[in-house]
C-alpha atoms as a PDB file:
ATOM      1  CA  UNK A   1      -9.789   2.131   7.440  1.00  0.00           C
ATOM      2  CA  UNK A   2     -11.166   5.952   8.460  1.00  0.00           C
ATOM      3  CA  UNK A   3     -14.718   6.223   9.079  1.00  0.00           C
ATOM      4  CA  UNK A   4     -14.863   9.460   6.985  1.00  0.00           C
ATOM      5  CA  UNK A   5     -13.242   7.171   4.133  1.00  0.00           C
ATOM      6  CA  UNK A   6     -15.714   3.931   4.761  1.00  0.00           C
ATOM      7  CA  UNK A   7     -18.983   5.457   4.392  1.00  0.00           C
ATOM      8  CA  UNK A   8     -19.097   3.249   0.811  1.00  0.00           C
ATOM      9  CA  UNK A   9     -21.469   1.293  -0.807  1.00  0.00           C
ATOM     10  CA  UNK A  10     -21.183  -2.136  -2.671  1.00  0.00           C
ATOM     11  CA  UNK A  11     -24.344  -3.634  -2.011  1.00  0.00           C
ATOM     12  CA  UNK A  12     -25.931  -5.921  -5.130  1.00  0.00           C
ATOM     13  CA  UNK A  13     -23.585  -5.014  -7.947  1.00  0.00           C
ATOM     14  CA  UNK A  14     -21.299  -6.985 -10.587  1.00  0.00           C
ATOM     15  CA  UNK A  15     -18.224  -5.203 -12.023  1.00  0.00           C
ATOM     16  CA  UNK A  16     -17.500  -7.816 -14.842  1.00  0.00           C
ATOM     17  CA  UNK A  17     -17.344 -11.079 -13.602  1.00  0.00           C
ATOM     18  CA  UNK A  18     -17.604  -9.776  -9.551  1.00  0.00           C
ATOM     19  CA  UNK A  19     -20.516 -11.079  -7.291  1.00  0.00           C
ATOM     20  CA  UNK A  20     -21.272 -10.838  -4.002  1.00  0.00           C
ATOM     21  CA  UNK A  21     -21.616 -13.151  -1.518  1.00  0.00           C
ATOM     22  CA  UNK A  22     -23.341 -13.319   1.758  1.00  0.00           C
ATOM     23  CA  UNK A  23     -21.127 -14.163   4.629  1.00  0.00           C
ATOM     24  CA  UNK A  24     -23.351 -13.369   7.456  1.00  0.00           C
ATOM     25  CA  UNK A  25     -26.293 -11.160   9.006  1.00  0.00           C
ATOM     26  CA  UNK A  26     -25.502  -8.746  12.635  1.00  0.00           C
ATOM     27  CA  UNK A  27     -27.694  -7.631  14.867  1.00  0.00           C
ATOM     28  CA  UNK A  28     -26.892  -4.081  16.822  1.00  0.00           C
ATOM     29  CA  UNK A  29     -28.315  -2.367  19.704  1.00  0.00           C
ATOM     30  CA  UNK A  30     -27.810   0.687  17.895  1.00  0.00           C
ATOM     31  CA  UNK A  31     -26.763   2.176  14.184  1.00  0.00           C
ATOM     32  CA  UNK A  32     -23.541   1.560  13.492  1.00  0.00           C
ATOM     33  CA  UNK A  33     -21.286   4.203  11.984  1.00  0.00           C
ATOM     34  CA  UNK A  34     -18.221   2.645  10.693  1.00  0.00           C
ATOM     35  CA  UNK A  35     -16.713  -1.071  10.736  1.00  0.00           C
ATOM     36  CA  UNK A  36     -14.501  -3.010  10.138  1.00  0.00           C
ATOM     37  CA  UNK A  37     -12.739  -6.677  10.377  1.00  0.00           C
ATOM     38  CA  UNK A  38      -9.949  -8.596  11.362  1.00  0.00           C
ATOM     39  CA  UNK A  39      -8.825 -12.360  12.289  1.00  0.00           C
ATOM     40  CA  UNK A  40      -9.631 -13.002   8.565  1.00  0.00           C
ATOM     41  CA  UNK A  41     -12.939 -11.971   8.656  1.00  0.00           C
ATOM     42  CA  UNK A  42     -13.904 -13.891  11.512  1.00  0.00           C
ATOM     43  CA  UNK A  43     -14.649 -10.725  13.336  1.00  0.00           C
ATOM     44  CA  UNK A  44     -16.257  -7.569  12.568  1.00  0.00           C
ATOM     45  CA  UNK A  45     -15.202  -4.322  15.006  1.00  0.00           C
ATOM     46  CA  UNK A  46     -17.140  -1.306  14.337  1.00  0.00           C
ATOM     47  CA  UNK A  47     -18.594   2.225  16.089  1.00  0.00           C
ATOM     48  CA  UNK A  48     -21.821   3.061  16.982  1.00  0.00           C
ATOM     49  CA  UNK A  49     -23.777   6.310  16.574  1.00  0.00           C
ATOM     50  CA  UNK A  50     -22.898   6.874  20.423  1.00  0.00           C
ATOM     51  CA  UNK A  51     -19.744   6.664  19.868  1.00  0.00           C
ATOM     52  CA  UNK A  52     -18.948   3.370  21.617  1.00  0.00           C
ATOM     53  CA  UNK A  53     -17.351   0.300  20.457  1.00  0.00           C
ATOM     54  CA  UNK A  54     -19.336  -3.015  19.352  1.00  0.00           C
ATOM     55  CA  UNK A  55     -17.885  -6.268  18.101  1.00  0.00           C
ATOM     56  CA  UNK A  56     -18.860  -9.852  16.609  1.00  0.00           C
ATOM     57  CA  UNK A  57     -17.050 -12.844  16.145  1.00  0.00           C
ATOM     58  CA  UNK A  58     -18.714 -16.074  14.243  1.00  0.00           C
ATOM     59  CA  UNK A  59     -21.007 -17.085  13.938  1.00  0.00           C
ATOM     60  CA  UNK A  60     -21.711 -13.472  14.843  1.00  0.00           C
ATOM     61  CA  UNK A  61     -24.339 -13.966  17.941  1.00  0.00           C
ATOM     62  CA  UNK A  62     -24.628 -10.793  20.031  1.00  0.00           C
ATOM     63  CA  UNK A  63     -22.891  -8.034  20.072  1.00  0.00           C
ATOM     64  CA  UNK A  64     -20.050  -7.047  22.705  1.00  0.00           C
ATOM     65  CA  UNK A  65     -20.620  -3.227  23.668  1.00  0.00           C
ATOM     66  CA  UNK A  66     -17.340  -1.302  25.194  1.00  0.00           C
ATOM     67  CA  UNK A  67     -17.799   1.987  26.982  1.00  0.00           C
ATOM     68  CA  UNK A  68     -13.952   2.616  26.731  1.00  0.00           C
ATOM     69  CA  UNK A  69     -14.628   6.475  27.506  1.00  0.00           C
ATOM     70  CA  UNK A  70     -16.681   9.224  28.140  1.00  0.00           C
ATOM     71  CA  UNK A  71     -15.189  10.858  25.221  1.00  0.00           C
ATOM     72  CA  UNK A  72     -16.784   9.616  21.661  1.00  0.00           C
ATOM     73  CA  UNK A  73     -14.671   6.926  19.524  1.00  0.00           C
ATOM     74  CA  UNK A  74     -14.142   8.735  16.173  1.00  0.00           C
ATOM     75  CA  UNK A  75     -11.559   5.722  14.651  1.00  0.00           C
ATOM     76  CA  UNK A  76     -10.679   1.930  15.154  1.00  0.00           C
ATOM     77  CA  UNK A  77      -8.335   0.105  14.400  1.00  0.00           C
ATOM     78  CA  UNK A  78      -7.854  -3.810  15.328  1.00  0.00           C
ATOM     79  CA  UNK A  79      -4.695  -6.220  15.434  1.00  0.00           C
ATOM     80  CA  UNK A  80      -4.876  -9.009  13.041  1.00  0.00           C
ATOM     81  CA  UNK A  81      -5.278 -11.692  15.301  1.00  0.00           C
ATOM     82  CA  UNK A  82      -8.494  -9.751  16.963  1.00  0.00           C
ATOM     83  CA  UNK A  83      -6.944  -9.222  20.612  1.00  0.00           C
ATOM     84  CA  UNK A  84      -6.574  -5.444  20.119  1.00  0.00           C
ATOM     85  CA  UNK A  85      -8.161  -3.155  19.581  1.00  0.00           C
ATOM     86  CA  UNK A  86      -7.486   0.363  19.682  1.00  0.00           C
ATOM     87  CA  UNK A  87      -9.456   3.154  19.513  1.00  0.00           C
ATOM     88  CA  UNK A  88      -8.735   6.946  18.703  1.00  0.00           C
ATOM     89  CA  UNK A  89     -10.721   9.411  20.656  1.00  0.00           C
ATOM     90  CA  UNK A  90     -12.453  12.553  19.515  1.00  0.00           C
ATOM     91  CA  UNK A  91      -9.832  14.251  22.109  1.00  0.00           C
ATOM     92  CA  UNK A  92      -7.436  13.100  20.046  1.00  0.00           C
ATOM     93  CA  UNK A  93      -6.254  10.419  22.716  1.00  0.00           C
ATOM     94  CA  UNK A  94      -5.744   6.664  21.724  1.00  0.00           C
ATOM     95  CA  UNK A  95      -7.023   3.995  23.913  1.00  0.00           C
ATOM     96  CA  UNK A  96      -5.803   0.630  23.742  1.00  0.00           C
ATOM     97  CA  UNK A  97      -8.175  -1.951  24.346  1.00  0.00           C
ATOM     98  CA  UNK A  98      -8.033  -6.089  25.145  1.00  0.00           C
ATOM     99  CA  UNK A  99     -11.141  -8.692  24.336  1.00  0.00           C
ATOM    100  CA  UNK A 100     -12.320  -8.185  27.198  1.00  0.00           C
ATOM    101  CA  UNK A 101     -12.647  -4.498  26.261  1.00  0.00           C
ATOM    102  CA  UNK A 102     -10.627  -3.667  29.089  1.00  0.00           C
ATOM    103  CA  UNK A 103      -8.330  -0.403  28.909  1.00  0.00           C
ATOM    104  CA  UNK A 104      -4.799  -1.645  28.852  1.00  0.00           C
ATOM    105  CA  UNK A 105      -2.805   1.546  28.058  1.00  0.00           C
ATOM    106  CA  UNK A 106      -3.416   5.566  27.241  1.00  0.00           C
ATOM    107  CA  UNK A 107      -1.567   6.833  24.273  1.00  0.00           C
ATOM    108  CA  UNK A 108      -1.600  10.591  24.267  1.00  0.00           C
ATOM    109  CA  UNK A 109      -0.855  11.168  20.740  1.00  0.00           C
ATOM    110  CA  UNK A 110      -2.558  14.087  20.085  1.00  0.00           C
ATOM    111  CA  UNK A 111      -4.705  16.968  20.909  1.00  0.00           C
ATOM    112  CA  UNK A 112      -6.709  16.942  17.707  1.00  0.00           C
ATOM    113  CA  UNK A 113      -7.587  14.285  15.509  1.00  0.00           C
ATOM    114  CA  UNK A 114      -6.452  10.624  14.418  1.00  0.00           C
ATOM    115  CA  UNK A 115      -6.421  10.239  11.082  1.00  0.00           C
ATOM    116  CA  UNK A 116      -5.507   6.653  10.343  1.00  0.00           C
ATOM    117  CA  UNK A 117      -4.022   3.914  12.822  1.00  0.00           C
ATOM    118  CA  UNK A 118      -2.161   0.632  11.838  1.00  0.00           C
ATOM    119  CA  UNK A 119      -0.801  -2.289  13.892  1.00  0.00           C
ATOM    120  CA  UNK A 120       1.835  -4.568  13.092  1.00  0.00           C
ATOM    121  CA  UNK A 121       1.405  -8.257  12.660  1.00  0.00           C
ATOM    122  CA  UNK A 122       2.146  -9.112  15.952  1.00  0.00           C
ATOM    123  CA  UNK A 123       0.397  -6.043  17.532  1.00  0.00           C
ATOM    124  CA  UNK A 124       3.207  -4.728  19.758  1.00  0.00           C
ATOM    125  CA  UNK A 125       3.478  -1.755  17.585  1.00  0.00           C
ATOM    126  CA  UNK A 126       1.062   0.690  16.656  1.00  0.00           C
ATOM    127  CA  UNK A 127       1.643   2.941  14.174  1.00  0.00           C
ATOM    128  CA  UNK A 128      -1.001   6.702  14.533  1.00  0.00           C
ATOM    129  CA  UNK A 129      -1.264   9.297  12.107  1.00  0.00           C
ATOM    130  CA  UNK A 130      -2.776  12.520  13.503  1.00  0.00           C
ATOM    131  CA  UNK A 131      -3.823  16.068  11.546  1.00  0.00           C
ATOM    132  CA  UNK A 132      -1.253  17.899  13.719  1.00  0.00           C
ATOM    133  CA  UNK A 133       2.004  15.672  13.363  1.00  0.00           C
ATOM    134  CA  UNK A 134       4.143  13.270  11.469  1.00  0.00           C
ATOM    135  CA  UNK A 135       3.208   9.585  12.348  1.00  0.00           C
ATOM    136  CA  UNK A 136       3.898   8.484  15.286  1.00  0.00           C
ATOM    137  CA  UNK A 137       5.411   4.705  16.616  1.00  0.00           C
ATOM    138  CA  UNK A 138       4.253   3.562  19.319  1.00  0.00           C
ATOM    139  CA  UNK A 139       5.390   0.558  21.877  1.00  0.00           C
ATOM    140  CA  UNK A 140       1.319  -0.690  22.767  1.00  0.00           C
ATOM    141  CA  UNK A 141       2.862  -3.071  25.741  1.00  0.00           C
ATOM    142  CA  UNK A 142       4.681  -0.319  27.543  1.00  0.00           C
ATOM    143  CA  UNK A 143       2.938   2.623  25.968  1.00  0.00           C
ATOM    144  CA  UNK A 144       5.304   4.547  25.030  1.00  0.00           C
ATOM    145  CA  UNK A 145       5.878   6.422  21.497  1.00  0.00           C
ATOM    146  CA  UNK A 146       8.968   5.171  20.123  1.00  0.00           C
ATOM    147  CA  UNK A 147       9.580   7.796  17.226  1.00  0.00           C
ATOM    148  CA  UNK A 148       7.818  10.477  15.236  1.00  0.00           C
ATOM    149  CA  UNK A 149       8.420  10.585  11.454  1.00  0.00           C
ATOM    150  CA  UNK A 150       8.796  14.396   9.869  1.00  0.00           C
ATOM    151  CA  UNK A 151       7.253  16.041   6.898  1.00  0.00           C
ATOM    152  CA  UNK A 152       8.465  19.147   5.190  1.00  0.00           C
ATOM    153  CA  UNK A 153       4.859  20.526   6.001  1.00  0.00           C
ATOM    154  CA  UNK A 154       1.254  19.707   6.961  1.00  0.00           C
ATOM    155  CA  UNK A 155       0.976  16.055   8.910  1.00  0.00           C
ATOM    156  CA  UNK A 156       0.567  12.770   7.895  1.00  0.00           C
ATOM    157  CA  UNK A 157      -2.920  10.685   6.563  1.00  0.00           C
ATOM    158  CA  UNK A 158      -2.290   6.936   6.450  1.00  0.00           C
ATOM    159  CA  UNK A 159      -0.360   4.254   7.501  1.00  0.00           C
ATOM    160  CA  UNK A 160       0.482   0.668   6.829  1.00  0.00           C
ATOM    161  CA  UNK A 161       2.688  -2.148   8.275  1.00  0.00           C
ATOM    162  CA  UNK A 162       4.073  -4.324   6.303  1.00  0.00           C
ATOM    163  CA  UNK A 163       3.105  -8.577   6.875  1.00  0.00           C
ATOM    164  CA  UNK A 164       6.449  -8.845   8.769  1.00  0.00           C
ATOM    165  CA  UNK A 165       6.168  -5.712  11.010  1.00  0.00           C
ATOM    166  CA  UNK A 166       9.653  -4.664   9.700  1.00  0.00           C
ATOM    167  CA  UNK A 167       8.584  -1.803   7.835  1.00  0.00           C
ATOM    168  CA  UNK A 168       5.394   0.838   7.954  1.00  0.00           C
ATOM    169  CA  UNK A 169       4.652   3.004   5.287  1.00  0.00           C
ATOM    170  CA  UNK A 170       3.255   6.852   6.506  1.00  0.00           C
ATOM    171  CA  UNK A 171       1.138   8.829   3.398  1.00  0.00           C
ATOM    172  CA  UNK A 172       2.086  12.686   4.509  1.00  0.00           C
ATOM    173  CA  UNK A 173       0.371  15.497   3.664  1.00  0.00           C
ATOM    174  CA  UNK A 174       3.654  17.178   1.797  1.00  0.00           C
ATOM    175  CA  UNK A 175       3.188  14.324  -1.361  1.00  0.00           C
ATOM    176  CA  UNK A 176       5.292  11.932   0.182  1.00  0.00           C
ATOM    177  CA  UNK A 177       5.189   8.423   1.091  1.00  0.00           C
ATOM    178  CA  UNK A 178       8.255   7.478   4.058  1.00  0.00           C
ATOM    179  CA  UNK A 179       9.154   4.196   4.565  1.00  0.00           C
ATOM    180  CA  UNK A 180      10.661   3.287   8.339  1.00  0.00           C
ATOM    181  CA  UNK A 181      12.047   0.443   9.805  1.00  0.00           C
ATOM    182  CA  UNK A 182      10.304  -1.268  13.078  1.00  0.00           C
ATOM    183  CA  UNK A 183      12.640   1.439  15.454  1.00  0.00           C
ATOM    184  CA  UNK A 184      11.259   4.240  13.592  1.00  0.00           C
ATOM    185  CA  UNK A 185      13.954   5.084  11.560  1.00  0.00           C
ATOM    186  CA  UNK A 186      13.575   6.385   7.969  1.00  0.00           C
ATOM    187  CA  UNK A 187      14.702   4.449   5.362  1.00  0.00           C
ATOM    188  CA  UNK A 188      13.641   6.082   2.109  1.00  0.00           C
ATOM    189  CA  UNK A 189      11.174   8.688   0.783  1.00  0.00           C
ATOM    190  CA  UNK A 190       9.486   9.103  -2.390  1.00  0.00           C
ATOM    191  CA  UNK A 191       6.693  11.172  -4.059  1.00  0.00           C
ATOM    192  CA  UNK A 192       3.627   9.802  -4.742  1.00  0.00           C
ATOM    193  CA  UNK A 193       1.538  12.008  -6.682  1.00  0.00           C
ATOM    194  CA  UNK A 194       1.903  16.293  -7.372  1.00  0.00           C
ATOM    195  CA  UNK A 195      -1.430  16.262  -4.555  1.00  0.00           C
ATOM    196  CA  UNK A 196      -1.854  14.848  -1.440  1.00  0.00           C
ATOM    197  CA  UNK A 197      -1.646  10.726  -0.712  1.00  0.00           C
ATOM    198  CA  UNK A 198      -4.788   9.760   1.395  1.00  0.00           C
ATOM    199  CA  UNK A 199      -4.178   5.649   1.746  1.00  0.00           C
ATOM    200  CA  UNK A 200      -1.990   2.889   1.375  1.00  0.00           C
ATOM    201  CA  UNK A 201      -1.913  -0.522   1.532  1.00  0.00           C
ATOM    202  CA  UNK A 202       0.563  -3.656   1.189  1.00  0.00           C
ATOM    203  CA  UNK A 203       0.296  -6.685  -0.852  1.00  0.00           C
ATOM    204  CA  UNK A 204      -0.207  -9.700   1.030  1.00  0.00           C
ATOM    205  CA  UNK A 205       3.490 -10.469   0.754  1.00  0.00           C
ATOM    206  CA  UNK A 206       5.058  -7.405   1.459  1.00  0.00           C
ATOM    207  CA  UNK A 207       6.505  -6.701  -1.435  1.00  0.00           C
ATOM    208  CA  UNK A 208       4.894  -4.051  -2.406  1.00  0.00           C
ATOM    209  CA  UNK A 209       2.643  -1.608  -1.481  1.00  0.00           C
ATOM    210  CA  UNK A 210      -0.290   0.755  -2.941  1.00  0.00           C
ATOM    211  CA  UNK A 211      -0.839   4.298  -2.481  1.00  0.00           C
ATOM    212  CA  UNK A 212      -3.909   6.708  -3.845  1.00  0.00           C
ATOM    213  CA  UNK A 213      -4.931  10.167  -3.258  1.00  0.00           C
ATOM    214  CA  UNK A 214      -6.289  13.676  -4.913  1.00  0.00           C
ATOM    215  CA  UNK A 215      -4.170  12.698  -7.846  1.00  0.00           C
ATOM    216  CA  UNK A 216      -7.596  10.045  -8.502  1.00  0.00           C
ATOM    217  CA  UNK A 217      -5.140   7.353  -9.363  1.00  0.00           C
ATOM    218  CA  UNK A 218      -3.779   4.443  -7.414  1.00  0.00           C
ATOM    219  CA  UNK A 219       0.109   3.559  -7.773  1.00  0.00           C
ATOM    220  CA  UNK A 220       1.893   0.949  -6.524  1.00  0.00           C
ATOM    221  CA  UNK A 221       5.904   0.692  -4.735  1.00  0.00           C
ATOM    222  CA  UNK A 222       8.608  -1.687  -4.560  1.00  0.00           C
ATOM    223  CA  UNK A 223       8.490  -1.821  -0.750  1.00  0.00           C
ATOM    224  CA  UNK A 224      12.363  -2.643  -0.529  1.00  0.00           C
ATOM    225  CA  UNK A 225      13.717   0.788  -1.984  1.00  0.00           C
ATOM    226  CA  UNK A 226      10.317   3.062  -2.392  1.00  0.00           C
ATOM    227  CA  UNK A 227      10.533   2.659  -6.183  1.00  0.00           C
ATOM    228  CA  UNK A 228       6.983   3.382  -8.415  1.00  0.00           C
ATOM    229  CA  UNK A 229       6.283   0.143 -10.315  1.00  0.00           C
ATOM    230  CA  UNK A 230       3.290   1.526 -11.942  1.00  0.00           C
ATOM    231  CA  UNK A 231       0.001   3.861 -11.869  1.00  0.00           C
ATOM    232  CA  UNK A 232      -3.262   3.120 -12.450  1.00  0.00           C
ATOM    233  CA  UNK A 233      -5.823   5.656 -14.852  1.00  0.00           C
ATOM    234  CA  UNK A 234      -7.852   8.053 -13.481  1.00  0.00           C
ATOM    235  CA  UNK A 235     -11.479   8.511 -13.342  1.00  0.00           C
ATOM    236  CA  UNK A 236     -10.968  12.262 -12.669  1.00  0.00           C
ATOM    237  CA  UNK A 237     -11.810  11.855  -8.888  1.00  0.00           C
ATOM    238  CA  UNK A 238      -9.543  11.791  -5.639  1.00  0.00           C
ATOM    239  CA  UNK A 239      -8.927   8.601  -3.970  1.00  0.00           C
ATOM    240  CA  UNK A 240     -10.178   8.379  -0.511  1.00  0.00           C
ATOM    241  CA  UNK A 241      -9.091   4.538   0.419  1.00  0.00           C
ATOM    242  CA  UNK A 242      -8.119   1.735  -0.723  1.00  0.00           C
ATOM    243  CA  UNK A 243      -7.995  -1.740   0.180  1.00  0.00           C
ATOM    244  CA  UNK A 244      -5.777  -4.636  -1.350  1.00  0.00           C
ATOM    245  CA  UNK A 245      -7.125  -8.389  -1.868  1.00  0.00           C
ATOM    246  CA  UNK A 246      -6.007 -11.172   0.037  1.00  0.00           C
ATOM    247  CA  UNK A 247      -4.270 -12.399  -3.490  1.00  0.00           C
ATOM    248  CA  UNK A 248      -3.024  -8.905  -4.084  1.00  0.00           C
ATOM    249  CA  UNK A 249      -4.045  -9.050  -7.487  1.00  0.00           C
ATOM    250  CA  UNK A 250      -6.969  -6.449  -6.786  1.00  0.00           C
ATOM    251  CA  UNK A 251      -7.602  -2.802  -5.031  1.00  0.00           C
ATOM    252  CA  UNK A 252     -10.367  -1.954  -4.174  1.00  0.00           C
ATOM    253  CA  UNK A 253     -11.375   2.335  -4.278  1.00  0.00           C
ATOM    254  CA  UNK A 254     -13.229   4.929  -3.222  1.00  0.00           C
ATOM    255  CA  UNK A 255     -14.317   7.815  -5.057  1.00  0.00           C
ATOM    256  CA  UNK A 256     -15.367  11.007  -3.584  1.00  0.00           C
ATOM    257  CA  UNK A 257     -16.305  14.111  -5.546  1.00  0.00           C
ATOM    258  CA  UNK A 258     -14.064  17.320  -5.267  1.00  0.00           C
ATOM    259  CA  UNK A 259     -16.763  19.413  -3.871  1.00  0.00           C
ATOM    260  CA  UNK A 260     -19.276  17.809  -1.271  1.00  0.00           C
ATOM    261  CA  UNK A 261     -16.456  14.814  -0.331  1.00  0.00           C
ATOM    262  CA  UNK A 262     -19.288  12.926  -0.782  1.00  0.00           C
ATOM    263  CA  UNK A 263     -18.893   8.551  -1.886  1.00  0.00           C
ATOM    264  CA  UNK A 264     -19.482   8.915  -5.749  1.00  0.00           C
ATOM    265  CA  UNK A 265     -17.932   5.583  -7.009  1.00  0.00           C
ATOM    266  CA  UNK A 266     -16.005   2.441  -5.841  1.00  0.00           C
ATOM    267  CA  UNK A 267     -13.591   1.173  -8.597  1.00  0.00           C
ATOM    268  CA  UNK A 268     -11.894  -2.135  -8.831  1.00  0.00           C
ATOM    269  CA  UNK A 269      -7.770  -2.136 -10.366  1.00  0.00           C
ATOM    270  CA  UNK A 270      -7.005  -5.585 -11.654  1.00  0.00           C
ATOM    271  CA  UNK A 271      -3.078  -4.653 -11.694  1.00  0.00           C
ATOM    272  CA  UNK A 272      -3.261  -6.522 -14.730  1.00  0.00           C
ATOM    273  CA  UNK A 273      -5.173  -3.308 -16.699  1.00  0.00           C
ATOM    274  CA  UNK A 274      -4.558   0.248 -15.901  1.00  0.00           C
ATOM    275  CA  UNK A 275      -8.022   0.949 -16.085  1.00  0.00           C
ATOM    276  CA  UNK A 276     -10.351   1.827 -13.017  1.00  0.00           C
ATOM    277  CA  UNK A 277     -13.548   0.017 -13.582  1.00  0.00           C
ATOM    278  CA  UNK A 278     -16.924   1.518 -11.735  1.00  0.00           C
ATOM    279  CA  UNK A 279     -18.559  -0.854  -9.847  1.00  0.00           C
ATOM    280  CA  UNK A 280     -22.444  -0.421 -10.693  1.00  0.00           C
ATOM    281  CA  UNK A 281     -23.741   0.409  -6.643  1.00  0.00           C
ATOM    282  CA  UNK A 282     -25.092   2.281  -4.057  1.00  0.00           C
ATOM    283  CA  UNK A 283     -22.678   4.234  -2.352  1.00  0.00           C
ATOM    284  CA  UNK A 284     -24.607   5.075   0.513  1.00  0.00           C
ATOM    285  CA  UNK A 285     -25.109   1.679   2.470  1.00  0.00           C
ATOM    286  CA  UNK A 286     -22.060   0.127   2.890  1.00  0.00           C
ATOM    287  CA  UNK A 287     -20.448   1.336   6.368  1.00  0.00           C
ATOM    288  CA  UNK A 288     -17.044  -0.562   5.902  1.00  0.00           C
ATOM    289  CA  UNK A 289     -14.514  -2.753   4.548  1.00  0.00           C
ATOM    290  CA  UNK A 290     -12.141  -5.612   5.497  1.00  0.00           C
ATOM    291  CA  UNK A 291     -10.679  -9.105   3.753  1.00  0.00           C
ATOM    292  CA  UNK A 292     -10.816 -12.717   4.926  1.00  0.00           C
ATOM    293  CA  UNK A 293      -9.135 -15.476   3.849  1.00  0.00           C
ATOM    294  CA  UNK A 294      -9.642 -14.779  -0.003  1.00  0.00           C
ATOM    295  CA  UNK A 295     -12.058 -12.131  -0.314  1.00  0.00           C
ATOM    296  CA  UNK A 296     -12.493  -8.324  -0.108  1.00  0.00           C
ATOM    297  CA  UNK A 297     -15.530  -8.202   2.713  1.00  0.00           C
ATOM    298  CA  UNK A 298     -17.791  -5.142   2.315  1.00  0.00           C
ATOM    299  CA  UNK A 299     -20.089  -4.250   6.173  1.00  0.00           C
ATOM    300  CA  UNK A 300     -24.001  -3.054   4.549  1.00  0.00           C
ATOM    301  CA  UNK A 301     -26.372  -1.111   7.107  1.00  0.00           C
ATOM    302  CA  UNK A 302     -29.271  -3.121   6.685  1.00  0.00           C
ATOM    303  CA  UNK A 303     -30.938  -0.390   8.760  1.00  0.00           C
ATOM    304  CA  UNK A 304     -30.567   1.096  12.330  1.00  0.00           C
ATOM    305  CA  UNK A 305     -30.257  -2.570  13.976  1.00  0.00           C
ATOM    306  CA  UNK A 306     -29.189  -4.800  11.048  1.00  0.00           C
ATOM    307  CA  UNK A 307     -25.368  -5.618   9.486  1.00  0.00           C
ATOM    308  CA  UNK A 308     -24.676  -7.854   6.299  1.00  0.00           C
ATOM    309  CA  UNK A 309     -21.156  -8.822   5.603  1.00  0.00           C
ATOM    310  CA  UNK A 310     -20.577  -9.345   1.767  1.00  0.00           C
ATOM    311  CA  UNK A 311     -17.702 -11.149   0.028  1.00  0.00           C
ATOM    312  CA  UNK A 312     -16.604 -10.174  -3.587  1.00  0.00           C
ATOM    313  CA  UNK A 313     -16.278 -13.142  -5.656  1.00  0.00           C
END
């Protein structure tokens, strides 16, 4: 997830039968900006004001601090199984980055800025969307780009592998959602709303995936052919992210107003009701998102030195 799109808050609120759960308390050197989690939740990746990287793993002792580059981080990204990391650069290069927070390659995939970055399952692709091209593939062992997607204008905003790493999904900035096989190729197109598509997701078992954007609603795909299954209702505000459940029976939304693109709501789609429901919070607290095992995880700022990580029951 963007750290534009994660400044979100879901601190002490119920949206019908949903609690939250304390999964753990951080400690940082320094505010933290944006975060996010990976190897189920078992680690928690996020940037600091200084734009460097810090990371936890359980039972989330000290923080690791990488000073990958002189250059701020602006967005992270992390493999599932936690041994990558990579890291887009306000120069609009993408470092990749090993535990050990060791620079393993130097993808120059831009020369603005990264919008969204994905990895597959197995992390040996990477897939970057930038503000000044179609996505991009990338190989991150040899680093090399592999392909580059195209859009009938503008660039792309999102992407998304599927579980298998056979497919990635690119969000473009004409209205259209590409699907493309694990060489880059294209395999189908289709629209996704009359405005522009900001984030998508797939459901746990690749199946499917969901997409949401300025349209304010949330729709989701038959990942096999690109087909719309259905769409969710609108609350009259665009969609800035989105993140799917671990059962894939929930997405979880953010709201931003039309003017300020300020957080004004997180909803909650049960796929089960077409209906966004507001979740009762403070939007101005929560500094990320990620899933474990069973769980959406919300990251809360306790302050300039203190993390909470928050499950949704």
């Amino acid at each position: 997830m963007k750290p534009l799109i994660l400044v979100v808050g879901l601190i002490a609120a119920t949206c019908s039968a949903q609690q939250l759960r304390s999964e753990g308390k951080l400690e940082s050197p320094v505010p933290i900006v944006y975060a996010t989690t990976c190897q189920n939740g078992d680690r928690v990746v996020g940037i600091g004001k200084d734009g460097d990287i810090y990371s936890w793993t359980t039972p989330f002792g000290a923080a690791k601090h990488f000073h990958p580059a002189d250059v701020k981080v602006g967005s992270i990204a992390c493999s599932s199984d936690g041994k990558w990391i990579a890291a887009g650069l306000r120069s609009g290069t993408v470092l990749l980055l090993n535990g050990a927070g060791d620079v393993t390659q130097r993808l120059d995939a831009t020369k603005h800025d990264v919008q969204a970055m994905a990895f597959s399952a197995d992390g040996s692709l990477l897939g970057i969307a930038t503000n000044d091209s179609a996505t991009q593939l990338w190989d991150t062992r040899k680093g090399q780009r592999l392909a580059t997607g195209s859009t009938s204008f503008g660039a792309s905003t999102a992407v998304a592998f599927a579980p298998d790493g056979k497919l990635y999904v690119s969000a473009d900035e004409d209205t259209v959602i590409r699907g493309f096989d694990s060489t880059g190729k294209e395999i189908y197109k289709a629209e996704a709303d009359a405005l522009e598509p900001f984030a998508v997701a797939f459901t746990p078992d690749g199946k499917r995936f969901a997409v949401a954007g300025g349209g304010g609603t949330i729709s989701l795909f038959d990942a096999g052919s690109g087909r719309k299954l259905q769409t969710s209702a609108t609350n009259g505000n665009p969609i800035f992210n989105i993140m799917m459940s671990p059962t894939g029976k929930q997405i979880a939304a953010l709201e931003l107003d039309d003017y300020r693109l300020e957080p004004v709501a997180i909803t909650l789609w049960d796929l089960k009701d077409p209906a966004l429901k507001k979740v009762d919070v403070d939007v101005k607290t929560v500094i990320g998102a990620g899933t474990n095992k069973s769980d959406l995880l919300l990251i809360k700022s306790d302050g300039p030195n203190n993390l909470s990580l928050w499950s949704i029951q």
